[in-house]
C-alpha atoms as a PDB file:
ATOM      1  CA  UNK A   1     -57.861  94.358 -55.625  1.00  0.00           C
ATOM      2  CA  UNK A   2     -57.501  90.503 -55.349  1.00  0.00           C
ATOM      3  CA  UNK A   3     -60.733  90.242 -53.844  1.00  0.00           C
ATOM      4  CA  UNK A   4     -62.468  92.114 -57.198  1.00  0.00           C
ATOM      5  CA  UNK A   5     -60.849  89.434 -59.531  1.00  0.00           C
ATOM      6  CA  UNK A   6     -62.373  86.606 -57.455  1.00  0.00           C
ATOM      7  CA  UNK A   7     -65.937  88.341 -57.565  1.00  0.00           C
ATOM      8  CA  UNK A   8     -65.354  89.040 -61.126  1.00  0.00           C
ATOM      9  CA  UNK A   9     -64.175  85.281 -62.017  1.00  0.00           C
ATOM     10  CA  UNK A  10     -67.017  83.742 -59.493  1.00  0.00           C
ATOM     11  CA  UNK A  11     -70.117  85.798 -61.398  1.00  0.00           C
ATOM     12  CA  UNK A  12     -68.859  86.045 -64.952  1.00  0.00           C
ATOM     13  CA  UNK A  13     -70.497  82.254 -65.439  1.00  0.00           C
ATOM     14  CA  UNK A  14     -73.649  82.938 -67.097  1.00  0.00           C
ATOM     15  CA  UNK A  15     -72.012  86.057 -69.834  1.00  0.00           C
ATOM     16  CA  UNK A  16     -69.480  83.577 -71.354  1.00  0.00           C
ATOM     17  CA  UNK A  17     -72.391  80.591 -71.495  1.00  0.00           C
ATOM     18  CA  UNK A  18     -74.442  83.564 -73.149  1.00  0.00           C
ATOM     19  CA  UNK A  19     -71.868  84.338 -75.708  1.00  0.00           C
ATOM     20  CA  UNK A  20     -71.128  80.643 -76.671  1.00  0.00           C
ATOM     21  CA  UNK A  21     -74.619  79.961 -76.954  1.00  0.00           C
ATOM     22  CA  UNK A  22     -74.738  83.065 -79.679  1.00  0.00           C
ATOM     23  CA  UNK A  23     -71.723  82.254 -81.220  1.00  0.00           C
ATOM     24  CA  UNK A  24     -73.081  78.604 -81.802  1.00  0.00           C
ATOM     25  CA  UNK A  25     -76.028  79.738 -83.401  1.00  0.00           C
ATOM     26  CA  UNK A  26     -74.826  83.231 -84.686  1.00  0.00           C
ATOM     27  CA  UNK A  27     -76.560  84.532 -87.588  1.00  0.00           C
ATOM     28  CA  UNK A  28     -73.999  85.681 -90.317  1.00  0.00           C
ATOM     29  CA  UNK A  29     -74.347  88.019 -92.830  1.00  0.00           C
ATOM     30  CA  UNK A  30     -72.065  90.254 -94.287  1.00  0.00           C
ATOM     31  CA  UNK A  31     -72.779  93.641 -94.900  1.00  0.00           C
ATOM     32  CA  UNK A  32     -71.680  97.128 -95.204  1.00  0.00           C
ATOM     33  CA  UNK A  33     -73.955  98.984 -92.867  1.00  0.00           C
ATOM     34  CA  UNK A  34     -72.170  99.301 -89.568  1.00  0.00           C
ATOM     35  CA  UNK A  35     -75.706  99.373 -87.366  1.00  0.00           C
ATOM     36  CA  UNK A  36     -75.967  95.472 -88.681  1.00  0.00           C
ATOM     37  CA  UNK A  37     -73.712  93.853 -85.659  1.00  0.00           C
ATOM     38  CA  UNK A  38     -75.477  95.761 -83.368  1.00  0.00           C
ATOM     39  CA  UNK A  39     -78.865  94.907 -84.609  1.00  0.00           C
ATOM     40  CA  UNK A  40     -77.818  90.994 -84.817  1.00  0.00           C
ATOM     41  CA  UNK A  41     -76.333  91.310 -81.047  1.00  0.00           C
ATOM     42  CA  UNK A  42     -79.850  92.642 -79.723  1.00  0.00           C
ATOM     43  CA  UNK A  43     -81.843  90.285 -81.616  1.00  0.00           C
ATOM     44  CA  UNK A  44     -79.208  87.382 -80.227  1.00  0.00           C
ATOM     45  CA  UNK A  45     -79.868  88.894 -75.928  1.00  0.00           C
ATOM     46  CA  UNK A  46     -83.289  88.859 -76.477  1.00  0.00           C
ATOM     47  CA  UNK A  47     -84.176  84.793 -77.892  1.00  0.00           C
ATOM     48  CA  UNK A  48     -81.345  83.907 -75.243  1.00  0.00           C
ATOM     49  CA  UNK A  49     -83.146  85.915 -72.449  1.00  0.00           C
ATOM     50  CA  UNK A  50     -86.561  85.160 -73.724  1.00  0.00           C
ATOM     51  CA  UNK A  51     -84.925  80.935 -73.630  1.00  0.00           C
ATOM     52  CA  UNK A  52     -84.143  81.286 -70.115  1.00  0.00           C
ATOM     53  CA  UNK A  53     -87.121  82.540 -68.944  1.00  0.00           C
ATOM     54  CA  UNK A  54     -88.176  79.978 -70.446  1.00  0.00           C
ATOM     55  CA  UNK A  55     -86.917  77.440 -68.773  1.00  0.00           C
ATOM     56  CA  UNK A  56     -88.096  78.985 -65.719  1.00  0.00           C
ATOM     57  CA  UNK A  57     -91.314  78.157 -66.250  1.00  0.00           C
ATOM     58  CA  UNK A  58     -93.806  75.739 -66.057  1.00  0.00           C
ATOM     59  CA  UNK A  59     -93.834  75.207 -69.699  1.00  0.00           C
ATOM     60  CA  UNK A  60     -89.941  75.210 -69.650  1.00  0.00           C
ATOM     61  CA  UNK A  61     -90.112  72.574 -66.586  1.00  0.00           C
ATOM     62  CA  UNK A  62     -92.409  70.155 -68.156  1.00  0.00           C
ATOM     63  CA  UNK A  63     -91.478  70.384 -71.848  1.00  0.00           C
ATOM     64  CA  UNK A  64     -87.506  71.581 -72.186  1.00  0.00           C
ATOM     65  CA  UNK A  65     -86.182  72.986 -75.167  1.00  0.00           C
ATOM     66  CA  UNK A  66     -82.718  73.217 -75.846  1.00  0.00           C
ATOM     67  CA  UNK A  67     -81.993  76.661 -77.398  1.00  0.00           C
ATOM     68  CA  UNK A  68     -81.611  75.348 -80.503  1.00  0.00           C
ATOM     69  CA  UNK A  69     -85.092  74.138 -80.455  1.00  0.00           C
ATOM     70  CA  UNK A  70     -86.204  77.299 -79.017  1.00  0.00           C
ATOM     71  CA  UNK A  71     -84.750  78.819 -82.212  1.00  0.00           C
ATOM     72  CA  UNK A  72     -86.328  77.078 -84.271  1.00  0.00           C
ATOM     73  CA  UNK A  73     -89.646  77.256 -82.715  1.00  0.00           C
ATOM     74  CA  UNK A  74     -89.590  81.063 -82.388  1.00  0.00           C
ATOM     75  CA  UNK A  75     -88.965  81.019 -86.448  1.00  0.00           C
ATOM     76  CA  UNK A  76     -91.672  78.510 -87.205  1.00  0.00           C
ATOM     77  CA  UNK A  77     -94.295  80.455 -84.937  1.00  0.00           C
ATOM     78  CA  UNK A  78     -92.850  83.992 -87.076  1.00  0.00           C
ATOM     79  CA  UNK A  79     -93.237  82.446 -90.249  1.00  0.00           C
ATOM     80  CA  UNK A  80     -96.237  80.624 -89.668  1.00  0.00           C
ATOM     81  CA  UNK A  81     -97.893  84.261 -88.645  1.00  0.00           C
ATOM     82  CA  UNK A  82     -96.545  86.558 -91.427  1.00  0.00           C
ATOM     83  CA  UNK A  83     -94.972  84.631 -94.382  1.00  0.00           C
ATOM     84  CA  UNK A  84     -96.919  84.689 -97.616  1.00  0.00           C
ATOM     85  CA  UNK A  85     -98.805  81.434 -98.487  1.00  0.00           C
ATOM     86  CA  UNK A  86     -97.955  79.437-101.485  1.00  0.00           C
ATOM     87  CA  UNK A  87    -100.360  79.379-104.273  1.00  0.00           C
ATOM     88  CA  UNK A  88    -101.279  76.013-105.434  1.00  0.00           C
ATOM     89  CA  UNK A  89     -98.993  74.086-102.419  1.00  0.00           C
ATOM     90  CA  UNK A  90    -100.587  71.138-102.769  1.00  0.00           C
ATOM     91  CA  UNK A  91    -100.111  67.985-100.838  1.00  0.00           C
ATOM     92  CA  UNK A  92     -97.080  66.908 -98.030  1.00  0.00           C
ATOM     93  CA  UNK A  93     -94.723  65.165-100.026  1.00  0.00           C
ATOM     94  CA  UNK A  94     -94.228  62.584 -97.400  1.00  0.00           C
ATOM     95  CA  UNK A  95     -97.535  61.504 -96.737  1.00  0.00           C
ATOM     96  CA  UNK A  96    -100.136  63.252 -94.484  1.00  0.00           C
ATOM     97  CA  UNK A  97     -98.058  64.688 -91.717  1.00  0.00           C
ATOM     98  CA  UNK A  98     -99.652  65.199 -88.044  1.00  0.00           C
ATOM     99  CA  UNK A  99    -101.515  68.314 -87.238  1.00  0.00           C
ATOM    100  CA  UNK A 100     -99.420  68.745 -84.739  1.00  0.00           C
ATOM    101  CA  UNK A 101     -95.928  69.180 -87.012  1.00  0.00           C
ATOM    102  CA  UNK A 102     -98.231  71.423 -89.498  1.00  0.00           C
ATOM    103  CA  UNK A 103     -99.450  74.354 -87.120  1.00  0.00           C
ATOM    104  CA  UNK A 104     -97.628  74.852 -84.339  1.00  0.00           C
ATOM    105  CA  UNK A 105     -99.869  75.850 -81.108  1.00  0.00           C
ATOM    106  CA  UNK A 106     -98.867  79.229 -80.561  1.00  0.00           C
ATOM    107  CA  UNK A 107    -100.684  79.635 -84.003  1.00  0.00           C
ATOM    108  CA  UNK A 108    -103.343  76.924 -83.910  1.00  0.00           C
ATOM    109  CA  UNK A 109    -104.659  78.793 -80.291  1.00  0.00           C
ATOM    110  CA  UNK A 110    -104.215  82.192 -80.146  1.00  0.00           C
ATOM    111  CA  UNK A 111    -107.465  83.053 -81.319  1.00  0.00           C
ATOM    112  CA  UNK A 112    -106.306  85.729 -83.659  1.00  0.00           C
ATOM    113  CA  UNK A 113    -107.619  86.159 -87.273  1.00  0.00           C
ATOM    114  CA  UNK A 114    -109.194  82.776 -87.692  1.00  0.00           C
ATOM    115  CA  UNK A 115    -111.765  82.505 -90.235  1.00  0.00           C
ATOM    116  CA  UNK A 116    -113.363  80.140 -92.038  1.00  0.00           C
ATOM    117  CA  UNK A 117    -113.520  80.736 -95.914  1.00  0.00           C
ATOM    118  CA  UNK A 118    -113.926  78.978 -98.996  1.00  0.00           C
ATOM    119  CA  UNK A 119    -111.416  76.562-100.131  1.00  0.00           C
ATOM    120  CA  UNK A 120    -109.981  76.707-104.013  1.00  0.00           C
ATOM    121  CA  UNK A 121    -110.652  73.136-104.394  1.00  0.00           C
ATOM    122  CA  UNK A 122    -112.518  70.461-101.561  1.00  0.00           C
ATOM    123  CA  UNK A 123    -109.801  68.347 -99.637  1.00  0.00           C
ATOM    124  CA  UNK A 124    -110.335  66.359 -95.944  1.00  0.00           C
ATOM    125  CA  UNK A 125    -111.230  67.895 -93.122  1.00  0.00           C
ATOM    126  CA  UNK A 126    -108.216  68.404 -90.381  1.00  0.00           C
ATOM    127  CA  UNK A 127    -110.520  67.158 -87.755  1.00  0.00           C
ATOM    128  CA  UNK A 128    -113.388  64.605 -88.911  1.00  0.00           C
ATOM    129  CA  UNK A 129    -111.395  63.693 -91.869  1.00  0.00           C
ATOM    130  CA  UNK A 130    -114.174  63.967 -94.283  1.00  0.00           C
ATOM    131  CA  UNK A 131    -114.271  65.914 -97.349  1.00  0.00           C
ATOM    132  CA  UNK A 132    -115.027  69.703 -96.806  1.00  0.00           C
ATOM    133  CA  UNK A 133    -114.669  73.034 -99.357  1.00  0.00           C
ATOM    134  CA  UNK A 134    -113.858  74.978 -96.300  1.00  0.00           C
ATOM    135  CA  UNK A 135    -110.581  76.275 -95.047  1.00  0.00           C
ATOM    136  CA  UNK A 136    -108.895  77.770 -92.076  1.00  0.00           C
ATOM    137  CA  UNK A 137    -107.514  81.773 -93.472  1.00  0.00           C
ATOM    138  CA  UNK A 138    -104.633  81.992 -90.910  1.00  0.00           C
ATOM    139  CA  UNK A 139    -103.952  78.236 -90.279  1.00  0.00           C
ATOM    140  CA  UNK A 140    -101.834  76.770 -93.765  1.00  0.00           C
ATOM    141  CA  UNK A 141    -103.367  73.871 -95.656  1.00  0.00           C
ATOM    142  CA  UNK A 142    -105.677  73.690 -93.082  1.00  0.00           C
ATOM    143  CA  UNK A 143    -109.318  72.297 -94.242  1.00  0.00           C
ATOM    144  CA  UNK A 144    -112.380  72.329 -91.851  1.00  0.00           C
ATOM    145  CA  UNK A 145    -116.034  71.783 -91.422  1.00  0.00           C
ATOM    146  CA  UNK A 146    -117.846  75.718 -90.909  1.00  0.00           C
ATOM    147  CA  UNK A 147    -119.327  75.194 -87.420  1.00  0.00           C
ATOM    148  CA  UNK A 148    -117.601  72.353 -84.721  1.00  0.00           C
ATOM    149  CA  UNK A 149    -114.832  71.111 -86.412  1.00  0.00           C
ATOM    150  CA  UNK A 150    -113.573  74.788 -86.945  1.00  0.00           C
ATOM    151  CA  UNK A 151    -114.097  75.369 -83.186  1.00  0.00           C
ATOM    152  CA  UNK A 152    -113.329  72.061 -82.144  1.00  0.00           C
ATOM    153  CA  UNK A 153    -109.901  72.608 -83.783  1.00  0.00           C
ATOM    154  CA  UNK A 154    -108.552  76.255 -82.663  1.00  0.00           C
ATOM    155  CA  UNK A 155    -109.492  75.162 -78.544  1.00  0.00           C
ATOM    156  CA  UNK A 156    -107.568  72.991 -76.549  1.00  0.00           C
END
């Protein structure tokens, strides 16, 4: 029997780091429906299992998140790809902000549902910077050129 509670006190390690890691970041919303904790605890494993994979990879090696960041780049990417656009957005308040902070790569290249449509009004082109009446669908407040700047834009 000793010998179990020095197994069990050697391994348990990476469960408690799990646990404060969701209980940092735990999302918390009341509700009456008892299937809600349960739901919240499976979302919770799977962002902290998908974050250490992660950081098992090359990716993870060369560019390390902290699971915070991880997070927040998981919700970005989500809302990026289904959220409703804004009608009439209009500009960045703070200036022109990089194309980098705007669309996030795992939007900008995965090579899904890109098209190039007409713009409601002409703006500068996220590429050659000149004025364009052309738009990216999936990509927000994104404004390109039909033809090489579109292309030149969604490949890496």
């Amino acid at each position: 029997m000793p010998d179990l509670g020095g197994k069990y006190n050697h391994y348990m390690g990476g469960v408690d780091r799990m646990d404060q890691n969701i209980a940092n970041y735990r999302i918390a919303v009341r509700s009456k429906m008892w299937w809600w904790p349960v739901f919240v605890f499976c979302v919770e494993t799977g962002i902290h299992n998908a974050w250490q994979v992660y950081r098992k990879t090359e990716q993870g090696k060369e560019n390390p998140l902290d699971y915070l960041e991880f997070r927040q780049s998981i919700v970005k990417t989500y809302l990026l790809k289904y959220a409703d656009k804004l009608k009439n957005a209009g500009r960045p308040k703070s200036g022109q902000s990089s194309i980098n902070k705007r669309v996030p790569d795992a939007v900008r290249f995965d090579g899904l549902h890109h098209w190039c449509i007409p713009a409601p009004r002409q703006n500068r082109c996220a590429y050659c910077h000149k004025n364009t009446t052309k738009m990216c669908e999936k990509c927000p407040n994104i404004n390109l050129h039909d033809g090489l700047c579109f292309k030149a834009f969604h490949t890496q």
